[in-house]
N, C-alpha and C. Protein backbone atom coordinates (compact mmCIF):
# COMPACT_ATOMS: atom_id res chain seq x y z
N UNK A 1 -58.99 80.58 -34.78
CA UNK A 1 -58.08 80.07 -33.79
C UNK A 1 -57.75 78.61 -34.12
N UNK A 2 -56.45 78.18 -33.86
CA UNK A 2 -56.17 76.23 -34.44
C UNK A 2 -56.64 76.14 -33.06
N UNK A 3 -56.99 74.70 -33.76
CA UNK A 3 -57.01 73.88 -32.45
C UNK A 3 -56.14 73.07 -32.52
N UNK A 4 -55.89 72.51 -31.36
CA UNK A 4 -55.27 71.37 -31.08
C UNK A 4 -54.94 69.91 -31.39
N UNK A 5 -54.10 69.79 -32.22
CA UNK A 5 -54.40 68.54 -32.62
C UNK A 5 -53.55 67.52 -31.81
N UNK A 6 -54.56 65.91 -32.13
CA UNK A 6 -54.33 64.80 -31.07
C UNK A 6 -53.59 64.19 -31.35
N UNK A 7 -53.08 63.33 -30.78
CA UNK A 7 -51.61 62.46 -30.80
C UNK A 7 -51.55 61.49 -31.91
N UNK A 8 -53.01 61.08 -32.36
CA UNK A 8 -53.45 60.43 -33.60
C UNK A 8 -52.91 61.27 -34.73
N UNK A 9 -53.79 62.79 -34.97
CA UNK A 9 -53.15 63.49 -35.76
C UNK A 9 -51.57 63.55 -36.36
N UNK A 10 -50.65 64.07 -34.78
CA UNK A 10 -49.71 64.52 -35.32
C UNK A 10 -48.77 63.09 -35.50
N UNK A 11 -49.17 61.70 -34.99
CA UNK A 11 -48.84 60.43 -35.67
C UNK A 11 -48.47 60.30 -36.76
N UNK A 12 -49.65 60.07 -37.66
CA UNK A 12 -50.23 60.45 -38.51
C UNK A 12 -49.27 61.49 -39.71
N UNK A 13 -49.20 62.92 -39.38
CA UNK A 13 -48.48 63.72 -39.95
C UNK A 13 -46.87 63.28 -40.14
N UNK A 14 -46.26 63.14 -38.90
CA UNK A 14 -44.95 62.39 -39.40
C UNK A 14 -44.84 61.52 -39.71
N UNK A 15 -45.65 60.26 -40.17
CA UNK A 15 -45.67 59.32 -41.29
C UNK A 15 -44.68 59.27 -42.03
N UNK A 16 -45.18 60.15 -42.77
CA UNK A 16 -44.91 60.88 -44.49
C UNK A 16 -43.18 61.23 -44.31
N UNK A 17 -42.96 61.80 -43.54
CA UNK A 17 -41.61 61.87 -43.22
C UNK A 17 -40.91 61.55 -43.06
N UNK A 18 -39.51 61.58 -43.79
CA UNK A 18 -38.36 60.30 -44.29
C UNK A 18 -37.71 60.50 -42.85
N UNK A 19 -37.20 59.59 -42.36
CA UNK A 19 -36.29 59.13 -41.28
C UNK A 19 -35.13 59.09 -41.57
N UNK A 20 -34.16 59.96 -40.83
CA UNK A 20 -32.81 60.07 -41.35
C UNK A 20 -31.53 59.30 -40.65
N UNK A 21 -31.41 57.79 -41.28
CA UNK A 21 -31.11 56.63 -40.90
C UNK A 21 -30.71 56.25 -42.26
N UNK A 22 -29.03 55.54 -41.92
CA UNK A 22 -28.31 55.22 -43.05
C UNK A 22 -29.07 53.74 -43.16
N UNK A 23 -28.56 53.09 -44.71
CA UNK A 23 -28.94 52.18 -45.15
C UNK A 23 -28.14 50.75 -44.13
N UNK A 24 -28.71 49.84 -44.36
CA UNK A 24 -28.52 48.51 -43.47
C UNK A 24 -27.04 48.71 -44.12
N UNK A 25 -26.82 48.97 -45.27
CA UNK A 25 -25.24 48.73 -46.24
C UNK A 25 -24.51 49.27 -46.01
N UNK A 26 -24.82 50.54 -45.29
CA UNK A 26 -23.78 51.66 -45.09
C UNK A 26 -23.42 51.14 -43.53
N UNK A 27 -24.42 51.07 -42.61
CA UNK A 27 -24.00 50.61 -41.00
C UNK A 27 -23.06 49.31 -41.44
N UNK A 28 -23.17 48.27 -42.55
CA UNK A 28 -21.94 46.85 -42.55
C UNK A 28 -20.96 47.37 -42.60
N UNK A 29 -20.89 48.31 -44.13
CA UNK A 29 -19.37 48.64 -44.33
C UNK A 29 -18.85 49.56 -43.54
N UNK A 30 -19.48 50.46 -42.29
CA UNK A 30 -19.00 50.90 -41.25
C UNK A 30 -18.67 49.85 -40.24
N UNK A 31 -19.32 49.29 -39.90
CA UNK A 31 -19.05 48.28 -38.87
C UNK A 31 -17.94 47.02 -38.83
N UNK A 32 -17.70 47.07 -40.43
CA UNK A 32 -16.24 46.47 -41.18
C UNK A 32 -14.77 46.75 -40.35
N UNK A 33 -15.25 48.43 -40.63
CA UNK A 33 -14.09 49.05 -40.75
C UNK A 33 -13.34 49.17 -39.52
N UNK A 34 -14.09 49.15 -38.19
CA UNK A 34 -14.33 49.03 -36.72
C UNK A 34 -13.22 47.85 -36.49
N UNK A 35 -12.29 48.01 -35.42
CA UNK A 35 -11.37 47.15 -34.88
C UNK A 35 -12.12 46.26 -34.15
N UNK A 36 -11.01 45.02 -33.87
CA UNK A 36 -11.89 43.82 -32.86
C UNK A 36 -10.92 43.99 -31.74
N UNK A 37 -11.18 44.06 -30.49
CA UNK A 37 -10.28 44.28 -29.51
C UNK A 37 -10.73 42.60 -28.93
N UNK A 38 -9.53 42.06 -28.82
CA UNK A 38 -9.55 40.86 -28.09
C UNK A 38 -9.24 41.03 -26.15
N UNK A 39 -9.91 40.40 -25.82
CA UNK A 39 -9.84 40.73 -24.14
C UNK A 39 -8.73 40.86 -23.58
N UNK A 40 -8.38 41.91 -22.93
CA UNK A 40 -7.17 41.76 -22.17
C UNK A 40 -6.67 40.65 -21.22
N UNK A 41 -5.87 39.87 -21.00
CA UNK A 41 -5.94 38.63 -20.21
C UNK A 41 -5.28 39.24 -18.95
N UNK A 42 -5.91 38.63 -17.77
CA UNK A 42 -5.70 39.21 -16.08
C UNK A 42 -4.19 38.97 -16.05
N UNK A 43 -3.74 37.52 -17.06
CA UNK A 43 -2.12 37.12 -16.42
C UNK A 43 -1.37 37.94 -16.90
N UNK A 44 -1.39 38.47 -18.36
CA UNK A 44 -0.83 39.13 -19.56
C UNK A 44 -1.01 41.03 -18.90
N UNK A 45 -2.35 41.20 -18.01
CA UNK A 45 -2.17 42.51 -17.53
C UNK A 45 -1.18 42.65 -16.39
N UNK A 46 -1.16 41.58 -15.25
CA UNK A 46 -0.23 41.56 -14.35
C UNK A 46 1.06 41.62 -14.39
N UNK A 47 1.30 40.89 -15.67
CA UNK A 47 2.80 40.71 -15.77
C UNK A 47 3.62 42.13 -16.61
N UNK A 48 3.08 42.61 -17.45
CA UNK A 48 2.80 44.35 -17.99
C UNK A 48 2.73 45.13 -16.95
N UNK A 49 2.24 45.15 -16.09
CA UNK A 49 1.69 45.62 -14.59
C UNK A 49 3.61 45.46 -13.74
N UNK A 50 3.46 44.17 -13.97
CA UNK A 50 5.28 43.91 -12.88
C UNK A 50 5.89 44.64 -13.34
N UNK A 51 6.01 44.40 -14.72
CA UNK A 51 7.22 45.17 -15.44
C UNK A 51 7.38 46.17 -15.74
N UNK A 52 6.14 46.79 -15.41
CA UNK A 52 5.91 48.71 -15.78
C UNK A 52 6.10 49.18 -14.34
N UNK A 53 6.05 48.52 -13.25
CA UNK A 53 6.32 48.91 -11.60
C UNK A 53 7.82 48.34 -11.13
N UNK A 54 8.88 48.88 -12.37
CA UNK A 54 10.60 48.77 -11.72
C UNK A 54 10.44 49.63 -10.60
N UNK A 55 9.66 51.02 -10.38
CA UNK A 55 10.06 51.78 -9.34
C UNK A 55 9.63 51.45 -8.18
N UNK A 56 8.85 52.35 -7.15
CA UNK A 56 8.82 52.14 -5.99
C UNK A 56 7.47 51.80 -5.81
N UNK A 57 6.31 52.21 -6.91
CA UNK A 57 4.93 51.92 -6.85
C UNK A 57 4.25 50.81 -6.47
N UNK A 58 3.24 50.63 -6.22
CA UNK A 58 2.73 49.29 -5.95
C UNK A 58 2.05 48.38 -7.05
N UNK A 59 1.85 47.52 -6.44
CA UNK A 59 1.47 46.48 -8.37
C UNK A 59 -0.30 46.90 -7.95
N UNK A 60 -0.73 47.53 -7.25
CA UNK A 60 -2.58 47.84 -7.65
C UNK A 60 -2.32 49.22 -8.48
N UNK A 61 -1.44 49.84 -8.36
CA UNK A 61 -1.45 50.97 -8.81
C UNK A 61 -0.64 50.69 -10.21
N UNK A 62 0.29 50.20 -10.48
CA UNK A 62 0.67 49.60 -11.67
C UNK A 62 -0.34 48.94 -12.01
N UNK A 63 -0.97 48.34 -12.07
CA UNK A 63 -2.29 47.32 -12.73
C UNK A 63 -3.27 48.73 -13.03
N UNK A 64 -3.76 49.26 -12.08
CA UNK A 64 -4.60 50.92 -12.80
C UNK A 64 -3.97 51.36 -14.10
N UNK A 65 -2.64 51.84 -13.47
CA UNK A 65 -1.99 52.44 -15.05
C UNK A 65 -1.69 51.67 -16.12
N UNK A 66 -1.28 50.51 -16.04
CA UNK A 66 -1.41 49.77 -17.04
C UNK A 66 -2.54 49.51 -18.02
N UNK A 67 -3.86 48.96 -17.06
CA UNK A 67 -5.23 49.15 -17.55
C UNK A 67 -5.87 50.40 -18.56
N UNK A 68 -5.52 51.77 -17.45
CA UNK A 68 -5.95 52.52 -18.13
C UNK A 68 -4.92 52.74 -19.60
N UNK A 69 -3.74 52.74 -19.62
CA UNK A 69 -2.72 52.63 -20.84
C UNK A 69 -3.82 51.93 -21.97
N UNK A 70 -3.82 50.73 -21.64
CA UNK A 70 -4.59 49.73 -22.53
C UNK A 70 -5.66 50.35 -23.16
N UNK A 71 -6.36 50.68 -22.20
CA UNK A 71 -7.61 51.03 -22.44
C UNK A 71 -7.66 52.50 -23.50
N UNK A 72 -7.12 53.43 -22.92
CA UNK A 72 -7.16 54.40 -23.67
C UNK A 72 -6.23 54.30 -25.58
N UNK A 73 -5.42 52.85 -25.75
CA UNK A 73 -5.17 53.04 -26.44
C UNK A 73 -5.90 52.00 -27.57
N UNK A 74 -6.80 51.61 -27.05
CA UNK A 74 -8.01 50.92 -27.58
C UNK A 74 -8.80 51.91 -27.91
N UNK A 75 -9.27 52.94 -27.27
CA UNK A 75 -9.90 54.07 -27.57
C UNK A 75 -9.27 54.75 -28.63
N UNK A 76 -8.00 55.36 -28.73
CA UNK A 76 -7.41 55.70 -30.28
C UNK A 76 -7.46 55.31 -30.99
N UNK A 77 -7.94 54.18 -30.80
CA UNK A 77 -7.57 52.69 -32.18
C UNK A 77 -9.25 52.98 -32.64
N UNK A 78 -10.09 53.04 -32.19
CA UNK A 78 -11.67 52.89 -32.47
C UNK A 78 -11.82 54.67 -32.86
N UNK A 79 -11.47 55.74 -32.05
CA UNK A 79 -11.65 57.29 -33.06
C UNK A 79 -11.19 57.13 -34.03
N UNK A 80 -9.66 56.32 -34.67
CA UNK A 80 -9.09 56.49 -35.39
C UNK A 80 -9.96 55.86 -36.67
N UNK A 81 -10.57 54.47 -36.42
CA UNK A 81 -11.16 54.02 -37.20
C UNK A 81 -12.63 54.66 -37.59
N UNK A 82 -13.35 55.04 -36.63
CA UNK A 82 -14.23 55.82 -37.02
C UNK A 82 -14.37 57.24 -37.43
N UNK A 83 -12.84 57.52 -38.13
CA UNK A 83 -12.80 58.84 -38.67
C UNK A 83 -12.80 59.95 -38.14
N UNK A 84 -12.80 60.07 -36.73
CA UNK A 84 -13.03 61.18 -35.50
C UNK A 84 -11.66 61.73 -35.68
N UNK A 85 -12.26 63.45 -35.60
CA UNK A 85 -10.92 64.06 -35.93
C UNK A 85 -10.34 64.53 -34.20
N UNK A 86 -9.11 64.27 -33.63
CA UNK A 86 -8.92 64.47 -32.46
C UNK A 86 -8.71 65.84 -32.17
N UNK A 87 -8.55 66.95 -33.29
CA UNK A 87 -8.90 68.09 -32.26
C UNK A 87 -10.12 68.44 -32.22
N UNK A 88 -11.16 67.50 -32.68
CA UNK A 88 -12.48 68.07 -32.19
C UNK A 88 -13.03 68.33 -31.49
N UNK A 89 -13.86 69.22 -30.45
CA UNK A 89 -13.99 69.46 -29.52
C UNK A 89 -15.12 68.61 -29.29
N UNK A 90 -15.95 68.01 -30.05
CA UNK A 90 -17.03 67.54 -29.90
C UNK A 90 -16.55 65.81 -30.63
N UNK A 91 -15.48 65.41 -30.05
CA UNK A 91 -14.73 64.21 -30.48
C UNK A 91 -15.70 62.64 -29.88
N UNK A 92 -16.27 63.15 -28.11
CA UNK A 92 -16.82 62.45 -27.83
C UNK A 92 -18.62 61.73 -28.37
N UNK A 93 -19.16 63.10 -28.60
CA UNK A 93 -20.05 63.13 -28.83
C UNK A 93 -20.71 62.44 -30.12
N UNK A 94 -19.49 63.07 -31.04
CA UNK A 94 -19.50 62.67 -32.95
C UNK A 94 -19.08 60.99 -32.64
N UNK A 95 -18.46 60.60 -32.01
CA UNK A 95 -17.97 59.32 -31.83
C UNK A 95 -19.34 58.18 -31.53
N UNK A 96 -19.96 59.21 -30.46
CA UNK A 96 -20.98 58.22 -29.69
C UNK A 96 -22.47 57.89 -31.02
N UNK A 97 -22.61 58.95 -31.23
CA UNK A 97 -23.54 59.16 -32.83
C UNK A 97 -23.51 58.37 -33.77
N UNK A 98 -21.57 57.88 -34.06
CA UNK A 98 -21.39 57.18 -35.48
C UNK A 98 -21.50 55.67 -34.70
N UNK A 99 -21.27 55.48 -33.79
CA UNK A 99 -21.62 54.34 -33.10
C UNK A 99 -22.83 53.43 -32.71
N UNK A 100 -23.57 54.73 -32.82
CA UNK A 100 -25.38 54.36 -32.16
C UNK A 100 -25.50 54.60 -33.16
C-alpha cells in the first residue's frame, strides 16, 4: 500500500521540475511591442462628449459613450498588439495570460 507523502516530500519532488515561464528577454521584447496609452484628459473627453451629443441626448450620457468609444478602442489597439486573434472565442482569456 503507498503511503502518503508530506508536503516536504512532494516540495521536494517538484524541484527538479522546469517551470514554464518565458525568459526575462522574451517578456522585454513583448512588453516593447505593447502600446502606451496616454490618459484621456476630462477637458479633451468633454468637449468629444459636446460634439458627439448634436442630438437630443444628454452630455452624462454622451461622456459614457464617448468614454466607452475610447476605451474600447484602446482595447483593439492592445489585442491587436498582442497578437490576439478576434474571432477567438477565448480572445479574453489568451489576452489576460500573454499579459500576466
Amino acid at each position: 500500500m503507498a503511503m502518503k507523502q508530506s508536503a516536504e516530500q512532494r516540495r521536494s519532488a517538484r524541484a527538479g521540475q522546469p517551470i514554464l515561464m518565458p525568459s526575462a528577454e522574451a517578456i522585454k521584447a513583448k512588453r516593447r511591442k505593447l502600446p502606451y496609452f496616454e490618459p484621456y484628459d476630462t477637458r479633451k473627453l468633454l468637449a468629444d462628449a459636446r460634439k458627439a451629443s448634436l442630438d437630443e441626448s444628454s452630455l452624462d450620457e454622451s461622456v459614457r459613450e464617448t468614454y466607452n468609444k475610447h476605451c474600447r478602442a484602446q482595447v483593439a489597439k492592445l489585442l491587436q498588439a498582442l497578437g490576439c486573434d478576434p474571432n477567438d472565442p477565448n480572445i479574453c482569456r489568451n489576452a489576460f495570460l500573454d499579459l500576466a
